[in-house]
Protein backbone atom coordinates (compact mmCIF):
# COMPACT_ATOMS: atom_id res chain seq x y z
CA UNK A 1 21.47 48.72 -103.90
CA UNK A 2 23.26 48.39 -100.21
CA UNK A 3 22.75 51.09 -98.11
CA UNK A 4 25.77 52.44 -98.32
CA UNK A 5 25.82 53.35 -101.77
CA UNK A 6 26.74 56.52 -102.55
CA UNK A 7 28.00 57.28 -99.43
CA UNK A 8 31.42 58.23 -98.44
CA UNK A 9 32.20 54.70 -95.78
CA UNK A 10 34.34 55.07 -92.99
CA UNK A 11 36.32 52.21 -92.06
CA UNK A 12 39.63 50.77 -90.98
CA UNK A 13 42.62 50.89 -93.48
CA UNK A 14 46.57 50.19 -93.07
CA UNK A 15 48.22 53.62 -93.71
CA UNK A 16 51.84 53.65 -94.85
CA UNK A 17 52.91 57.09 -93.76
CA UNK A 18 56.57 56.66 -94.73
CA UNK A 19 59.04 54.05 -96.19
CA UNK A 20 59.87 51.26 -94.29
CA UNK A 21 57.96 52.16 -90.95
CA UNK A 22 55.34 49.74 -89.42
CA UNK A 23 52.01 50.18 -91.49
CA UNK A 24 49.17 51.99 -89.10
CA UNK A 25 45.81 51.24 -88.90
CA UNK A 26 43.57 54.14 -89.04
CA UNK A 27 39.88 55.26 -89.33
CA UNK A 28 39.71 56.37 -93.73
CA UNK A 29 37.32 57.78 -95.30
CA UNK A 30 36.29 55.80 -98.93
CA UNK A 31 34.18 57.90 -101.56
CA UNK A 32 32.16 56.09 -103.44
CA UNK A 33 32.62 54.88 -106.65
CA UNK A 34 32.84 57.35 -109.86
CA UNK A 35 32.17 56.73 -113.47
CA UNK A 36 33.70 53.43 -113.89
CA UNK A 37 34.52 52.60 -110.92
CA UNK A 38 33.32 50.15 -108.27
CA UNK A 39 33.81 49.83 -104.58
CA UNK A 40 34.39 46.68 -102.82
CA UNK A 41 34.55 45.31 -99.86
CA UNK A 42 37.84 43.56 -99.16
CA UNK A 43 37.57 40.20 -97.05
CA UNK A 44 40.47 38.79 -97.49
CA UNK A 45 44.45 40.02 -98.72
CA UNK A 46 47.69 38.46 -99.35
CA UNK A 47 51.01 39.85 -98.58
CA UNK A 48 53.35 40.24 -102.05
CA UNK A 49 56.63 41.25 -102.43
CA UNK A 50 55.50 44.13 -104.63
CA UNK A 51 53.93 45.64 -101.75
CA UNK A 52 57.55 45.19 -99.52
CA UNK A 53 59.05 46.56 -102.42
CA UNK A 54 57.20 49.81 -102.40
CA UNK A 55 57.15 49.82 -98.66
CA UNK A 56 60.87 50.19 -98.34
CA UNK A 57 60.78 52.57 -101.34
CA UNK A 58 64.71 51.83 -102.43
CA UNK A 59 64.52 51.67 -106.07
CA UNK A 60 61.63 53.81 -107.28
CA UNK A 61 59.63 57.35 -106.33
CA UNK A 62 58.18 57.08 -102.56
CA UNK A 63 54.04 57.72 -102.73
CA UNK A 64 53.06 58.18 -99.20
CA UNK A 65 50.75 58.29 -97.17
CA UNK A 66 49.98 55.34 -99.09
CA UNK A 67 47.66 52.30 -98.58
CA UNK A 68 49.12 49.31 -100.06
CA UNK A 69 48.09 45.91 -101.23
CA UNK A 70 47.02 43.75 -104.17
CA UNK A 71 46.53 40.23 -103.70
CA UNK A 72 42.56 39.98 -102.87
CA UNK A 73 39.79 38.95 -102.47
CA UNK A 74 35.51 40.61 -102.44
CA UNK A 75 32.68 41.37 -102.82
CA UNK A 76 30.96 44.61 -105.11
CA UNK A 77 29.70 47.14 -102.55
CA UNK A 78 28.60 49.41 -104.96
CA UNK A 79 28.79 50.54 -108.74
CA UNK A 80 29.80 53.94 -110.54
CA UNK A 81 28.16 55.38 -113.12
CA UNK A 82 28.52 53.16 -116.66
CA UNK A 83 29.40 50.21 -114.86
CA UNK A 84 27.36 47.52 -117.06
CA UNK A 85 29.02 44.19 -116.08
CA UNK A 86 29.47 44.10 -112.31
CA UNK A 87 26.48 43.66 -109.60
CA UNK A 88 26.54 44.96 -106.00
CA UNK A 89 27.03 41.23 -104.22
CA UNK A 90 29.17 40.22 -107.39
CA UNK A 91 32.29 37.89 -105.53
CA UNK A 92 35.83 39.35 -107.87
CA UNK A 93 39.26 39.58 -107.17
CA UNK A 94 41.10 43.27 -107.87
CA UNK A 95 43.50 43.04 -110.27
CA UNK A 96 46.92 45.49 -110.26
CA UNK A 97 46.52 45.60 -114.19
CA UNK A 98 43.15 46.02 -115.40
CA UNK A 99 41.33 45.00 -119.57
CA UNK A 100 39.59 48.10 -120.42
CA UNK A 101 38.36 45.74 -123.74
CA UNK A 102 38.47 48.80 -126.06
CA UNK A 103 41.98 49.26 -126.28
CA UNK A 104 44.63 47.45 -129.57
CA UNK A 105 46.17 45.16 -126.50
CA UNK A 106 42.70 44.22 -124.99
CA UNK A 107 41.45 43.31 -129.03
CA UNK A 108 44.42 41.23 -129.43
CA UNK A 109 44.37 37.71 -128.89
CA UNK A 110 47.99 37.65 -127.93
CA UNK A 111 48.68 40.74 -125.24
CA UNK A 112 47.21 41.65 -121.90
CA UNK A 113 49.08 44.53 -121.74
CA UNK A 114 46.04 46.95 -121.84
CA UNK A 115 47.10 50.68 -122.81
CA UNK A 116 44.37 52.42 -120.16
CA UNK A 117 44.91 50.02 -116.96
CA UNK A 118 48.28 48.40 -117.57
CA UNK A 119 50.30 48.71 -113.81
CA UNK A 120 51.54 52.13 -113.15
CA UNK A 121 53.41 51.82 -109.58
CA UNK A 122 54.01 56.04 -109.73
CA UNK A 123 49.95 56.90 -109.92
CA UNK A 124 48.69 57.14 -106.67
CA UNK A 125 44.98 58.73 -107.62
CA UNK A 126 42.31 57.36 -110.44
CA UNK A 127 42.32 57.83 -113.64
CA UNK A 128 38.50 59.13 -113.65
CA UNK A 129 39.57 62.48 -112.07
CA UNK A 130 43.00 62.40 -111.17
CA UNK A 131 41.84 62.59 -107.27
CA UNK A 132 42.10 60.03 -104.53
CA UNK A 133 39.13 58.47 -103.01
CA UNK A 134 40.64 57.61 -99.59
CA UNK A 135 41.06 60.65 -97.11
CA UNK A 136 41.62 61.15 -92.91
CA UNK A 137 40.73 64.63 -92.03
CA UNK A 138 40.26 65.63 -95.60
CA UNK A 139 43.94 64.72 -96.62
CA UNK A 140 44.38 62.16 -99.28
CA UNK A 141 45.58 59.37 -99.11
CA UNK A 142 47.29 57.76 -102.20
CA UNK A 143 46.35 54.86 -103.78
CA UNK A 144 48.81 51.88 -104.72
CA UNK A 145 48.48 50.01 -108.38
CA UNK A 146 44.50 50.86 -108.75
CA UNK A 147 44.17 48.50 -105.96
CA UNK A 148 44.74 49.50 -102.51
CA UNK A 149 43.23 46.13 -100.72
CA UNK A 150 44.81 46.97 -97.34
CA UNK A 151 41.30 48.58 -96.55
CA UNK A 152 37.88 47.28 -95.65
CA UNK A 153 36.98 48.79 -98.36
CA UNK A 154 38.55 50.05 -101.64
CA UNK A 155 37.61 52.13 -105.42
CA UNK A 156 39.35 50.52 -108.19
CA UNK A 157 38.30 50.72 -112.06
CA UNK A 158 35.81 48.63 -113.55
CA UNK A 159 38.68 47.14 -115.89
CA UNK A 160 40.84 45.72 -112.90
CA UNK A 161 38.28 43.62 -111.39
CA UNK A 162 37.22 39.92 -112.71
CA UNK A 163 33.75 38.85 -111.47
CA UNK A 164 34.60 35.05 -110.20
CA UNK A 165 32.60 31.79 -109.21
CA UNK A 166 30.48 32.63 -105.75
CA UNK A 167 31.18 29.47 -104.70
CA UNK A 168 35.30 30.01 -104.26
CA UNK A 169 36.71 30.20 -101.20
CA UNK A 170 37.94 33.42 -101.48
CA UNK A 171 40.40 33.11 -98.16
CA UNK A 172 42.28 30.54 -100.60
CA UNK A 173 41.75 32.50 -104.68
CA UNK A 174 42.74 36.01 -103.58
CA UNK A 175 46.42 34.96 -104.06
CA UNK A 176 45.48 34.09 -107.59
CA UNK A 177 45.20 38.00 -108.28
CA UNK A 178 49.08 38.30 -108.58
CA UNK A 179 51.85 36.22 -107.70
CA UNK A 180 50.55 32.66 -108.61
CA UNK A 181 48.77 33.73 -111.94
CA UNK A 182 51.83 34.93 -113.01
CA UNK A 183 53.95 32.20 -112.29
CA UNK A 184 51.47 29.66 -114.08
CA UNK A 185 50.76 31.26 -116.74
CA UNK A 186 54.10 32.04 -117.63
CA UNK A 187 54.29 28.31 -117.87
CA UNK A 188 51.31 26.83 -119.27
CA UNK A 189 50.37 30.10 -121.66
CA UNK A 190 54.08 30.99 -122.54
CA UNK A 191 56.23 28.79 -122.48
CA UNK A 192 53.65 25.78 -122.93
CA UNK A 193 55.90 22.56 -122.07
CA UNK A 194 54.87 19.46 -123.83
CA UNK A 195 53.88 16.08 -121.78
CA UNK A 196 57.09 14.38 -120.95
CA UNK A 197 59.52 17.60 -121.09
CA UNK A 198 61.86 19.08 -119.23
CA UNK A 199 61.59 22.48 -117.49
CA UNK A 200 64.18 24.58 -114.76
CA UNK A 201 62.78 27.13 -112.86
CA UNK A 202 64.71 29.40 -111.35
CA UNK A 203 63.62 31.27 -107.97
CA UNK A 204 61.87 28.93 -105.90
CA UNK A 205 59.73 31.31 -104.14
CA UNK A 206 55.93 31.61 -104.86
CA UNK A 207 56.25 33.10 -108.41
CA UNK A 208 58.31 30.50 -108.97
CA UNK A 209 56.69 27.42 -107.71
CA UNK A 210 53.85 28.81 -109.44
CA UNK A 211 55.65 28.07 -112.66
CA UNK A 212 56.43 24.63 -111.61
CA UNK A 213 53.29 23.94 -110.26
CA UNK A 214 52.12 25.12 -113.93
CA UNK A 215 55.13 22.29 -115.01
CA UNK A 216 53.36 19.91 -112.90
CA UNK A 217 50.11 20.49 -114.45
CA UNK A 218 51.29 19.97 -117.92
CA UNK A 219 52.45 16.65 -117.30
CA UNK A 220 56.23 17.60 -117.70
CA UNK A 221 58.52 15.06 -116.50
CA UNK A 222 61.61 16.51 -114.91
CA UNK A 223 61.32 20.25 -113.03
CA UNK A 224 64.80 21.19 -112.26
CA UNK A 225 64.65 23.99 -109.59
CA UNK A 226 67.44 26.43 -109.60
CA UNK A 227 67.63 28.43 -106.07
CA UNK A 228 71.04 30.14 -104.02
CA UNK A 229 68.64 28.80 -100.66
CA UNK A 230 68.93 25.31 -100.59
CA UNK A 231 65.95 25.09 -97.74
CA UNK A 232 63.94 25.73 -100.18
CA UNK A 233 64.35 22.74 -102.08
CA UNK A 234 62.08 20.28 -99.55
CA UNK A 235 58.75 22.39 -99.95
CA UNK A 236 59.25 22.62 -103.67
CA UNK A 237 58.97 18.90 -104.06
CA UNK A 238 55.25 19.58 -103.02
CA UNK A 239 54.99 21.63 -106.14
CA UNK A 240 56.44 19.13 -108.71
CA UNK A 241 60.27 19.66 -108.37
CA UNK A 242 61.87 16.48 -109.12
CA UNK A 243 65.81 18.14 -109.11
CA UNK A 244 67.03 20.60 -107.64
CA UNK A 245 70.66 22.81 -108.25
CA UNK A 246 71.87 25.79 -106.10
CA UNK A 247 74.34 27.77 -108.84
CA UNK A 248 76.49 28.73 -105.65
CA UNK A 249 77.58 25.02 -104.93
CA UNK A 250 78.22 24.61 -108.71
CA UNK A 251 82.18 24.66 -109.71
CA UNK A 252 81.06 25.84 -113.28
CA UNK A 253 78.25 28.38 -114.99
CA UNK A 254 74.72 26.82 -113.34
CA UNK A 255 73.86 26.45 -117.56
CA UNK A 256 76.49 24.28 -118.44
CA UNK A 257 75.48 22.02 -115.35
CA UNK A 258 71.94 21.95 -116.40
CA UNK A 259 72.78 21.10 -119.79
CA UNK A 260 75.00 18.18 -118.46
CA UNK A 261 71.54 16.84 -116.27
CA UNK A 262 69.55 16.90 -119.46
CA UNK A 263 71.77 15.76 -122.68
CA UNK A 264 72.33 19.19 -124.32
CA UNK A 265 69.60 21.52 -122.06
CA UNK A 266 66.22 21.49 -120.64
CA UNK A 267 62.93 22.03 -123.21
CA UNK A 268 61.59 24.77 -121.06
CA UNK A 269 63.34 27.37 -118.92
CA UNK A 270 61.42 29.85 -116.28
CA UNK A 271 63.02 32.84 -114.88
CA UNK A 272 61.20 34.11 -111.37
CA UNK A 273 63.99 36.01 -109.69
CA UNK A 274 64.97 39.48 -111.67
CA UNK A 275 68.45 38.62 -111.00
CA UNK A 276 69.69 39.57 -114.55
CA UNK A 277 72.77 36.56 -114.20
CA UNK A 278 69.68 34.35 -113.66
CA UNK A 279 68.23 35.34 -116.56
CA UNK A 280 71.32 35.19 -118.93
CA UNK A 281 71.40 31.46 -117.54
CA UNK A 282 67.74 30.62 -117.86
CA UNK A 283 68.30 31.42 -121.34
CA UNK A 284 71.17 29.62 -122.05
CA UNK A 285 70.43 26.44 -120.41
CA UNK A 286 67.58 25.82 -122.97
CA UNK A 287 68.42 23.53 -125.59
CA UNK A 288 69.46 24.38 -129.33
CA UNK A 289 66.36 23.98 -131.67
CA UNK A 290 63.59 23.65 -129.71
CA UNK A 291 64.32 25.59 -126.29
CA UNK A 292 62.06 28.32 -124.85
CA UNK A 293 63.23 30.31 -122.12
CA UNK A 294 60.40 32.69 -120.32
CA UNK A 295 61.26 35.89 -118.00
CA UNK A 296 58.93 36.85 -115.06
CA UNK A 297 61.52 38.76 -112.75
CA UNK A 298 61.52 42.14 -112.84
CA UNK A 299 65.27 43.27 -113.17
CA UNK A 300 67.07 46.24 -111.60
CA UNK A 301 66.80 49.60 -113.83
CA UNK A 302 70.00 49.33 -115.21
CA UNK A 303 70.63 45.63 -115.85
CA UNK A 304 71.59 44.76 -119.52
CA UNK A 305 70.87 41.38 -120.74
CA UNK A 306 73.90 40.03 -122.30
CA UNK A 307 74.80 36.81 -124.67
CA UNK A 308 76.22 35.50 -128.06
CA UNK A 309 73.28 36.30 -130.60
CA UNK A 310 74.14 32.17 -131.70
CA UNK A 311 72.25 31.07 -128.59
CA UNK A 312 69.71 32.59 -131.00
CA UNK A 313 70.52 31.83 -134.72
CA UNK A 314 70.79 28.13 -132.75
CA UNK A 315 66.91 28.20 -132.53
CA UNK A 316 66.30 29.28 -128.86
CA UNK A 317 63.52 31.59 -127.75
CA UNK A 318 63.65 34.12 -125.92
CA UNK A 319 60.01 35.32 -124.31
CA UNK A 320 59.20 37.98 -121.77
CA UNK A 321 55.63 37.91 -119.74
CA UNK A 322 53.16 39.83 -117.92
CA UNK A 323 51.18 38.58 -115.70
CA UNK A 324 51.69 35.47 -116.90
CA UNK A 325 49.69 36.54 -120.18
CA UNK A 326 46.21 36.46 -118.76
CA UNK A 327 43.80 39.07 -119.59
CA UNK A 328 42.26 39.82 -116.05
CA UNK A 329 38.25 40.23 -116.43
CA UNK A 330 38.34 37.45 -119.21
CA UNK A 331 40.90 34.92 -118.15
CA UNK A 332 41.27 35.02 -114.16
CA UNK A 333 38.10 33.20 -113.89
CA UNK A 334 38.82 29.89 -115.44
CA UNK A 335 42.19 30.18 -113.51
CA UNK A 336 39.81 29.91 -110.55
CA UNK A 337 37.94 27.29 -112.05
CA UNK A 338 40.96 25.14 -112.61
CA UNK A 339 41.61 25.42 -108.37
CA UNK A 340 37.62 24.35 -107.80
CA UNK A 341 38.46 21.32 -110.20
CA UNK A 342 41.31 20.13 -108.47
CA UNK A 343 44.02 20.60 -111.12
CA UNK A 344 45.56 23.45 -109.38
CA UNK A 345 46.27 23.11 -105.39
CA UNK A 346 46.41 26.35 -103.70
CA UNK A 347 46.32 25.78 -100.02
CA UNK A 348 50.03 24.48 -100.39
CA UNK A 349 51.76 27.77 -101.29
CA UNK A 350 49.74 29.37 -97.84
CA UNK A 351 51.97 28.94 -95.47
CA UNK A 352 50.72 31.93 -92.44
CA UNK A 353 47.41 33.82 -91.95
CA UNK A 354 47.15 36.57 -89.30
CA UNK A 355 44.13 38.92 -88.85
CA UNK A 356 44.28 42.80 -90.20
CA UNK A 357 44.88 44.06 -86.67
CA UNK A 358 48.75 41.72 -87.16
CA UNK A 359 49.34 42.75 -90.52
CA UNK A 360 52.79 44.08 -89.64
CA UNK A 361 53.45 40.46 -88.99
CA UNK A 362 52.93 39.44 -92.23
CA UNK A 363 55.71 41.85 -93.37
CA UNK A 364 57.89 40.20 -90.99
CA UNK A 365 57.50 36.64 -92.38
CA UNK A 366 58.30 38.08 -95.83
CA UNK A 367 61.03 39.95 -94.14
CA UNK A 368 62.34 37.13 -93.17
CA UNK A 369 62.04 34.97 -95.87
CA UNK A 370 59.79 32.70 -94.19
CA UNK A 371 56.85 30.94 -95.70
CA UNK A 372 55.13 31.79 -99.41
CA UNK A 373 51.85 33.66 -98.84
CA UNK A 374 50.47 35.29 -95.48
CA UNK A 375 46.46 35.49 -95.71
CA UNK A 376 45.32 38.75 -93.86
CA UNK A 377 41.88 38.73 -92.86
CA UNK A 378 40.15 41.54 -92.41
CA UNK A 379 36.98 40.74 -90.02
């Protein structure tokens, strides 16, 4: 056991105190672990849009003082009561959905969407005992998505941390806790394009050249990106994009012009925007019979998804995914293994790194629509 265990740690933590101000860092206090829970220690942490998202606090209920973040990467402090399958010393990345393995979803082969741990942005205390473990002066301070990785150290649940190879750099895998996963696996697990096929993705940020990076890996052979920023188009050619189209420059629906490039529409379509005309178009740009189109994006509250139910009796799909279907604890780690064999290229989709004491910077850069993922380190 360290010696810390069981022992509240004190330690340096980026507070938000209220939406859309600079996050501060201050001196928290982290209780340890409870039944089913584990503490880590957080070494390194990627900047997401989620985490701007919640920052600003437009769209949804403001939890603050709040401590952010959950792209990561660690190591086990120390273990809570019950906690069978994770070692202090054990190398995981935190997860913002978690597999409790009990539950109908975690049983099925064919959902990750576990009942207990699924993401709840609202809950800013664990489920254990309804409290917070992080405090400054005895005041709580709320958690964000079970995760909170914009500590040195952090409590999450058992069930939203996968134990991962020692070996991986974990300054490069954290970003596979989030963004990346989902955009490959909405590609190779859901929509699953064959050798030699054709796929658009629309949204060419991370998420998005995730999914064509996930394109790239299953040997398709045209990747159409669809983005209203044509800068982006040069870096995405790193990722597999052979073709790009920016729907603003296009005199007719960007659908019909897709289905022009490609003799009726492409095989494979992958929505990574949450622009609900996007998604009407990544769903009807997918050819009759065989077409599959896949929605990551998460859409504003009140957008209604709207076509002709033929695009439908005229044999397309329509598919929806969450976190790119992988079950965290039993699928993130051969997701990892698949960057330490070389099939999957990380280091190209970090583009800054800054140390904790800058992490305001990081915000910037996404701010700013510069770059894809910011590495925060925390020594």
């Amino acid at each position: 056991m360290s010696s810390t265990a069981g022992q509240v740690i004190r330690c340096k933590a980026a507070v938000a105190w209220e939406a859309g101000k600079p996050l501060v860092i201050e001196e928290v206090e982290v209780a340890p672990p409870q039944k089913m829970e584990v503490r880590l220690k957080i070494l390194f942490t990627s900047l997401c849009h989620t985490d701007v998202y919640f920052w600003e606090a437009k769209g949804q209920n403001p939890v603050f003082p709040r401590i952010l973040g959950h792209e990561a990467g660690g190591i086990v402090e120390s273990i809570g009561e019950g906690v069978t399958d994770l070692q202090p010393g054990d190398h995981v990345l935190p997860v913002f959905t978690g597999e409790c393995k009990e539950c109908a979803h975690c049983k099925s082969e064919e959902s990750n969407m576990c009942d207990l741990l699924r993401i709840n942005t609202d809950r800013g205390v664990m489920i254990h005992d309804e409290k917070s473990r992080f405090s400054i002066n005895g005041k709580p301070i709320y958690h964000f998505v079970g995760t909170s990785t914009f500590s040195e150290y952090t409590v999450t649940h058992v069930g939203c941390v996968a134990k991962i190879n020692p070996l991986a750099p974990l300054e490069k895998v954290c970003i596979l806790s989030c963004g990346i996963s989902t955009g490959l696996g909405a590609t190779l697990n859901v929509a699953k394009p064959k050798k030699g096929s054709s796929v658009a993705v629309f949204g060419l940020g991370a998420v998005g050249l995730a999914a064509a990076e996930g394109a790239r890996i299953a040997g398709a052979s045209r990747i159409i990106g669809v983005d209203v920023n044509s800068s982006r188009f040069e870096h995405a050619k790193k990722f597999g994009v052979t073709e790009f189209v920016n729907p603003k420059e296009c005199k007719k629906p960007v659908q019909e012009v897709i289905a022009e490039m490609t003799d009726g529409g492409v095989d494979r379509s992958v929505e990574c925007t949450g622009n609900i005309d996007a998604m009407i178009s990544a769903f009807e740009c997918v050819h009759d019979g065989w077409g599959v189109a896949v929605l990551v994006g998460v859409p504003h509250k009140d957008a209604v998804f709207k076509t002709h139910p033929v695009n439908l009796l005229n044999e397309r799909t329509l598919k929806g995914t969450f976190f790119g279907n992988y079950k965290p604890r039993s699928d993130l780690p051969s997701v990892v293994e698949k960057y330490m064999n070389k099939e999957l290229e990380l280091e190209k989709f970090i583009t800054h790194e800054v140390p904790f004491a800058e992490i305001n910077k990081a915000f910037d850069y996404m701010l700013k629509g510069e770059g894809l993922r910011c590495i925060i380190r925390m020594d």
